[in-house]
Protein backbone atom coordinates (compact mmCIF):
# COMPACT_ATOMS: atom_id res chain seq x y z
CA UNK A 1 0.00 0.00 0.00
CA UNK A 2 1.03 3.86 -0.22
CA UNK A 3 2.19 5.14 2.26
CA UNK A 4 2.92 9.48 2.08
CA UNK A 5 6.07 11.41 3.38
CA UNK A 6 6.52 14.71 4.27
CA UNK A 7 3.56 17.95 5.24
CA UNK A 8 1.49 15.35 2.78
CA UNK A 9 1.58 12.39 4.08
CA UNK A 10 -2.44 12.40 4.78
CA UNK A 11 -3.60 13.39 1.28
CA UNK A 12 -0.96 11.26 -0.08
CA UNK A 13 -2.58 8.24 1.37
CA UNK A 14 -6.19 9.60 0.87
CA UNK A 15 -5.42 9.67 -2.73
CA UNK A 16 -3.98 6.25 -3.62
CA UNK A 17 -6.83 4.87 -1.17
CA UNK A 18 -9.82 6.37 -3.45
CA UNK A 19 -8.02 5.45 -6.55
CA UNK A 20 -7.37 1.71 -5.28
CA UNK A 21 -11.15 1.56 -4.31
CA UNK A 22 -12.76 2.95 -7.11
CA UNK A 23 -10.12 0.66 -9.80
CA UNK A 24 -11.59 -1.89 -7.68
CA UNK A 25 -14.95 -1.23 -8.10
CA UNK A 26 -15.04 -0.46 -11.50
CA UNK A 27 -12.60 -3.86 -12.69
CA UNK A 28 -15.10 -5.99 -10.77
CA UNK A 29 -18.22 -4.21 -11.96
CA UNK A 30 -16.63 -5.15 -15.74
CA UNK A 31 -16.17 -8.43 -14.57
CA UNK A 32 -19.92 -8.60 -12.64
CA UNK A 33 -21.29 -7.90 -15.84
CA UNK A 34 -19.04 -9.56 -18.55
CA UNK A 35 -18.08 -12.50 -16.50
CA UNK A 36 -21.13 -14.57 -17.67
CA UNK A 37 -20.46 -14.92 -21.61
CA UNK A 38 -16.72 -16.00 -20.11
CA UNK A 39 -18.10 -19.24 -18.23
CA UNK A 40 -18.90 -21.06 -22.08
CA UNK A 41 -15.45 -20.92 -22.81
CA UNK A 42 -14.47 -22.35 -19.52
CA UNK A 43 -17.06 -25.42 -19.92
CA UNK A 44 -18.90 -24.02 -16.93
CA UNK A 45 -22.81 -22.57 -18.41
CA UNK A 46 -24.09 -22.84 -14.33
CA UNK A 47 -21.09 -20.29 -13.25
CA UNK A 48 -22.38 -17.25 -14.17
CA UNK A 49 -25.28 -17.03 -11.46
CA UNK A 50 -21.91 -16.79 -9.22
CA UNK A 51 -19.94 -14.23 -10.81
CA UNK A 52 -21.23 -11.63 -9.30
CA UNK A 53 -21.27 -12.78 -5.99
CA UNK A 54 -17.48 -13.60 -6.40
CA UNK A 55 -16.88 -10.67 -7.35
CA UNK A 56 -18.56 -8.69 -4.48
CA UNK A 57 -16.87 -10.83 -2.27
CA UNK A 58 -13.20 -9.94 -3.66
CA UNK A 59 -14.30 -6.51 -3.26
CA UNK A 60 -15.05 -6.61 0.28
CA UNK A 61 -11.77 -8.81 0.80
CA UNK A 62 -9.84 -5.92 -1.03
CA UNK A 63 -11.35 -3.29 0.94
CA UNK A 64 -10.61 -5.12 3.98
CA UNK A 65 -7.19 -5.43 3.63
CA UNK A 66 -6.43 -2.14 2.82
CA UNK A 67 -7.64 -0.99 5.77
CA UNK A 68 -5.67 -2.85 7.52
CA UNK A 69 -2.76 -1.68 5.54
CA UNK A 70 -3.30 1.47 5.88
């Protein structure tokens, strides 16, 4: 994780925290909603209804552990 030096150390680590978060969001929205035509070429049709419940779930892990980190 970032972590800031100097007078801006704060805003620093603001920064690189809303940018992880919203990369995040946005990678596992793509994958939420594209994830589904990807399970034919894995041999899996039945996956998709669990796609986006992975990927809500690797969200929250993420956001977890940057808190931690942080």
């Amino acid at each position: 994780m970032v972590k800031g030096r100097g007078a801006d150390a704060g805003e620093v680590t603001w920064h690189a925290t809303v940018a992880y978060a919203v990369l995040g969001a946005i990678s596992l929205g793509l994958v939420a909603l594209f994830g589904g035509q990807l399970t034919s070429f894995l041999d899996a049709p039945h996956a998709a209804a669990y796609v986006p419940v992975m990927a809500l779930a690797l969200y929250i892990r993420g956001s977890r552990r940057c808190r931690s980190a942080c």
